[in-house]
Protein backbone atom coordinates (compact mmCIF):
# COMPACT_ATOMS: atom_id res chain seq x y z
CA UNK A 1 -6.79 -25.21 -22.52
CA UNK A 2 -5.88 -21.21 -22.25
CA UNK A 3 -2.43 -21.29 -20.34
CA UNK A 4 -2.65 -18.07 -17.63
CA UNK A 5 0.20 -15.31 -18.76
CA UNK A 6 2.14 -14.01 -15.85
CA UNK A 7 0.03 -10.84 -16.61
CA UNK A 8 -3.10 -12.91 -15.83
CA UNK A 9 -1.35 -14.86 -12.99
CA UNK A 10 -0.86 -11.21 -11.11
CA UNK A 11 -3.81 -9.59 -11.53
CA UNK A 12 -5.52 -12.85 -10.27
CA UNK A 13 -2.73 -12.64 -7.36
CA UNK A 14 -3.10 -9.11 -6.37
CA UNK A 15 -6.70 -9.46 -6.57
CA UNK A 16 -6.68 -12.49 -3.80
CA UNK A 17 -4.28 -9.90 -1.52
CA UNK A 18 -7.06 -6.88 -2.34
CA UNK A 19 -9.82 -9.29 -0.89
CA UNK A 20 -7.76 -10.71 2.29
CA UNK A 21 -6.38 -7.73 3.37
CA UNK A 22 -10.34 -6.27 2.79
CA UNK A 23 -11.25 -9.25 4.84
CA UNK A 24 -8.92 -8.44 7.69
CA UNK A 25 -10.06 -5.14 7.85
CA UNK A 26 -13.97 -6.64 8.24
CA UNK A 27 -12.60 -8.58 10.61
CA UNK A 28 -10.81 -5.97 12.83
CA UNK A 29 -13.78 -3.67 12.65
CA UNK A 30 -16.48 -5.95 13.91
CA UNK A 31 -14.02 -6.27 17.05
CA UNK A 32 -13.54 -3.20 17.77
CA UNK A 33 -17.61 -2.86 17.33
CA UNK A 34 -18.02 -6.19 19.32
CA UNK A 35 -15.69 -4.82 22.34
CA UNK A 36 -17.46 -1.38 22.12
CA UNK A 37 -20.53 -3.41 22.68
CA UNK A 38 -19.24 -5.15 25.72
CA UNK A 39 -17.88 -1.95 27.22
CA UNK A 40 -21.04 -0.01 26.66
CA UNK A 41 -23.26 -2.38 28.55
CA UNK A 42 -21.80 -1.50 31.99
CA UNK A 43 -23.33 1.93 31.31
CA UNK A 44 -26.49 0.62 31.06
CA UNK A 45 -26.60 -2.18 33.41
CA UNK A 46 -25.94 0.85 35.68
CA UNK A 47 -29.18 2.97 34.46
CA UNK A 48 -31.43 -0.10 35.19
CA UNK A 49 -29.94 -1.70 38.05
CA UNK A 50 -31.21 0.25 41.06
CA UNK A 51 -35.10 0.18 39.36
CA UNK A 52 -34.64 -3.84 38.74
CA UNK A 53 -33.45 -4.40 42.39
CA UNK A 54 -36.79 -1.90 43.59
CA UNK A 55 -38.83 -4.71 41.32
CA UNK A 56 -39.25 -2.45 38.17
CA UNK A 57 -40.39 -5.19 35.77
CA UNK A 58 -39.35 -2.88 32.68
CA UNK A 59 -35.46 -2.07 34.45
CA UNK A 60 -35.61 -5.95 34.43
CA UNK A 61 -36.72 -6.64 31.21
CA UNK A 62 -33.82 -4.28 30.10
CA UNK A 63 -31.40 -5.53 32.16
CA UNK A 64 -32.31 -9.18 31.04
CA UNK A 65 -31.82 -7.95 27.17
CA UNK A 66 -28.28 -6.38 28.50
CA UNK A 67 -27.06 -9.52 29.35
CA UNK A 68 -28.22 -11.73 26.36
CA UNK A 69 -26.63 -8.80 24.21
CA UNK A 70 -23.28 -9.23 26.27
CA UNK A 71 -23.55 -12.67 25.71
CA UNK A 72 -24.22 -13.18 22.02
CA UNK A 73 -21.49 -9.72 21.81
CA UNK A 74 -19.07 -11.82 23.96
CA UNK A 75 -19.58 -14.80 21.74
CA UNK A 76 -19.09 -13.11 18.86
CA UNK A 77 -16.16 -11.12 20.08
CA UNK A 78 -14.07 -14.90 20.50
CA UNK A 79 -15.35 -16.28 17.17
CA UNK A 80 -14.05 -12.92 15.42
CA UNK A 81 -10.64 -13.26 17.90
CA UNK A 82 -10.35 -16.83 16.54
CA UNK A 83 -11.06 -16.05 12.99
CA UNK A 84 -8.13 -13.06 12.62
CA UNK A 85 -5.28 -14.77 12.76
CA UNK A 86 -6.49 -17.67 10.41
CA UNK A 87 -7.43 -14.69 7.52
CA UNK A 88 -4.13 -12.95 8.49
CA UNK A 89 -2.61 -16.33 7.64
CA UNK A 90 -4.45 -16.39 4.37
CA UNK A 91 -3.42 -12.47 3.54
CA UNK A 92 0.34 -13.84 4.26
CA UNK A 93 -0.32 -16.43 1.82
CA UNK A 94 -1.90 -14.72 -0.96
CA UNK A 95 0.66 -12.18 -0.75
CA UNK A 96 3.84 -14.84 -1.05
CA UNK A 97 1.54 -16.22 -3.67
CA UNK A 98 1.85 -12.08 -5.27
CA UNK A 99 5.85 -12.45 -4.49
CA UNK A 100 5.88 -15.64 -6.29
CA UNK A 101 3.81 -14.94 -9.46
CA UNK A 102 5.96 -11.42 -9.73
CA UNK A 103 9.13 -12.88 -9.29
CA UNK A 104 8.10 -15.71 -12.04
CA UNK A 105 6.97 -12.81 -14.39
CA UNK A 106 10.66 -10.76 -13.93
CA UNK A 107 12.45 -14.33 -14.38
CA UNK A 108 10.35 -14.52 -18.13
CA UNK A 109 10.77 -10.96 -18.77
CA UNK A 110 14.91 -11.49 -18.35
CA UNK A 111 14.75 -14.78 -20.33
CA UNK A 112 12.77 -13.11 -22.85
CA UNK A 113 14.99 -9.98 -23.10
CA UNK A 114 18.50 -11.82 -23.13
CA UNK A 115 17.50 -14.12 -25.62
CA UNK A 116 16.84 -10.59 -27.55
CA UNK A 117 19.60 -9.29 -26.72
CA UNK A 118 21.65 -12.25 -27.92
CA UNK A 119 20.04 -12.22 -31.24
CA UNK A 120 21.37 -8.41 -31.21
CA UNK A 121 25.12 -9.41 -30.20
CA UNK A 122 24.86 -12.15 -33.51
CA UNK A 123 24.30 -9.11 -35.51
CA UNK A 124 26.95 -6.94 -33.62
CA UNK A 125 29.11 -10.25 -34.50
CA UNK A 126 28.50 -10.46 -38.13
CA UNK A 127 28.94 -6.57 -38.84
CA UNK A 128 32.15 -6.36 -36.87
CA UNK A 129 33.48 -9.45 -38.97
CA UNK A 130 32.44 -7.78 -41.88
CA UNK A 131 33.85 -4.45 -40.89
CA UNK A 132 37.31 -6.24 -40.36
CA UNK A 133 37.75 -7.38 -43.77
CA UNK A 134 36.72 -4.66 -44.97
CA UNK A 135 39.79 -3.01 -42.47
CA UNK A 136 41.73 -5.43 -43.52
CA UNK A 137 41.37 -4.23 -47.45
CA UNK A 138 41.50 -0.56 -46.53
CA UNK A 139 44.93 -1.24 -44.77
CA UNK A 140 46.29 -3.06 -47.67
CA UNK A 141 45.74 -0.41 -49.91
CA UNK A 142 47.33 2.05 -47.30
CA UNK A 143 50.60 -0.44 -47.00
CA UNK A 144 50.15 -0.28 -50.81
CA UNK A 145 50.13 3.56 -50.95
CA UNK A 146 52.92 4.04 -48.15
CA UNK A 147 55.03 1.67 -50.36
CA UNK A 148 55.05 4.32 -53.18
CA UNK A 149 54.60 7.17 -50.95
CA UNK A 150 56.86 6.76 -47.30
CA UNK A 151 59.00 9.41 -46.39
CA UNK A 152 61.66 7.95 -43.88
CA UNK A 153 62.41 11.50 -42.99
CA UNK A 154 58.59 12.02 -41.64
CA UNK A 155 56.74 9.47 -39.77
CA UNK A 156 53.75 11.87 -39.31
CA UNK A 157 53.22 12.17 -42.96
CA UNK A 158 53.44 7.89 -43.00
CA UNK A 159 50.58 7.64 -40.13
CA UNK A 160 48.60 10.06 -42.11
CA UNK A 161 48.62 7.70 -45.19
CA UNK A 162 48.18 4.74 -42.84
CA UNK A 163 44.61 6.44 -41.93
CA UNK A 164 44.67 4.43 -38.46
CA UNK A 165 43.98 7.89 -36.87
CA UNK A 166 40.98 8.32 -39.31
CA UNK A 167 39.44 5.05 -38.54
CA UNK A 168 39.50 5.36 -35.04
CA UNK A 169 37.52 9.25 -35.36
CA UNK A 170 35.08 7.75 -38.27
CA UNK A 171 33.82 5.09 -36.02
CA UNK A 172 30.32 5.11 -34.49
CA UNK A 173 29.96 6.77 -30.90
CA UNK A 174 29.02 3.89 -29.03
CA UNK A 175 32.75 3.02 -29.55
CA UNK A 176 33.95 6.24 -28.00
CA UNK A 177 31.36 5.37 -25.23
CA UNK A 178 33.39 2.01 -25.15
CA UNK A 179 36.05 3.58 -24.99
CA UNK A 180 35.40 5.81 -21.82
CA UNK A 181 33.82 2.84 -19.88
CA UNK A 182 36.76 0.50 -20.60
CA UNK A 183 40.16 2.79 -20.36
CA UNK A 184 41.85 -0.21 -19.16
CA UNK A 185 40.74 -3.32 -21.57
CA UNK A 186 42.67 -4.02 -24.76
CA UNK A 187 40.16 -4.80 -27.59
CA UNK A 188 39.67 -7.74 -30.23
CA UNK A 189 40.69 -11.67 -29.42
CA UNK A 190 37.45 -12.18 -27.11
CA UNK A 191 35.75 -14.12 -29.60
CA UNK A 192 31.58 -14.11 -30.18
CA UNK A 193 29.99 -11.35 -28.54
CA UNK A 194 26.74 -13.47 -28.75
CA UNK A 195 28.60 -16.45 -27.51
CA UNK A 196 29.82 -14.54 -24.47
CA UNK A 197 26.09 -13.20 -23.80
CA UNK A 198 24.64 -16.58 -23.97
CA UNK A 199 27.41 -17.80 -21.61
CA UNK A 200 26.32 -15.32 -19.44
CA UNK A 201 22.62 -15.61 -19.13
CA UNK A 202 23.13 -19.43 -19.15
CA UNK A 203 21.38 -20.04 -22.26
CA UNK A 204 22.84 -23.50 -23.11
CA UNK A 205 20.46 -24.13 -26.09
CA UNK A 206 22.41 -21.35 -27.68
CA UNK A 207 25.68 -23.05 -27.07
CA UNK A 208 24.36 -26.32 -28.62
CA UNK A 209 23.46 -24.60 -31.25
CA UNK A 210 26.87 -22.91 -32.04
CA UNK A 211 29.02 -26.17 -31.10
């Protein structure tokens, strides 16, 4: 059997809202016709009354017809008064269904994106752990080369060789970005990034998985 998708789900959703609040409308219209009805038939209960009372058979006739339309207009004026409030209920209740199916559909969407996005911080982890031995073998060669090269009497010319300035200007911009957003945090010793974005979506299947 074809499970719905939340895309399904709210188009099926907003489509039961379209038709309630249609249905309201219909409803609200044929009472405002319905009271129109009732107010117009003083008008002409007033243009037949004086010939009925003189014994005009045809002012009688009418008025007769005026009050069999104020009835059935009366009666269907209280069915239609009786009948909003149970299709406003049902608009209310198709659109908490709407609220419901919509919040489901952002709930997926963020499950579906963090688990993304965690994938994305494993390969953030295993490039920065290959980036630091690779660090870690371009500073040994600099301790190597300031062993044959330092000049006690200048320190500048010692940095230079250690190339720490150079690493920090060579690396990508979103680590200058990093930089700007986070003055205040000293870097490295956090552990997995991807373990710290699974902690933080709560996706525990991830944390089984790297235990």
């Amino acid at each position: 059997m074809h499970a719905k998708s939340h895309h399904e789900s709210k188009l099926e959703a907003a489509a039961a809202v379209t038709e309630w609040q249609l249905k309201v409308w219909t409803i609200n219209e044929k009472i405002a016709a319905a009271s129109a009805a009732l107010a117009s038939s003083e008008a002409r209960r007033r243009e037949n009354a004086l010939a009925a009372s003189l014994g005009d058979a045809d002012a009688q006739k009418n008025l007769d017809q005026v009050l069999q339309d104020d009835i059935r207009a009366q009666r269907d004026l209280d069915n239609l008064k009786l009948s909003l409030p149970l299709a406003e209920a049902k608009l209310r209740e198709a659109e908490g269904e709407l609220r419901a199916v919509e919040a489901a559909a952002r709930k997926a969407e963020v499950g579906r994106l963090a688990l993304e996005r965690i994938e994305a911080a494993k390969a953030v982890d295993q490039a920065l752990s290959e980036a630091a031995v690779a660090l870690q073998r371009y500073q040994g060669l600099g301790n190597e080369l300031l062993a044959i090269l330092v000049d006690p009497n200048n320190m500048s010319t010692n940095e230079i060789i250690e190339g720490w300035h150079r690493v920090a200007k060579s690396l990508p911009a979103p680590f200058a970005t990093l930089q700007k957003r986070l003055p205040g945090v000293f870097f490295g010793g956090g552990g997995s990034l991807a373990q710290a974005e699974a902690s933080y979506w709560g996706v525990t299947e991830f944390k089984r998985d790297a235990a």
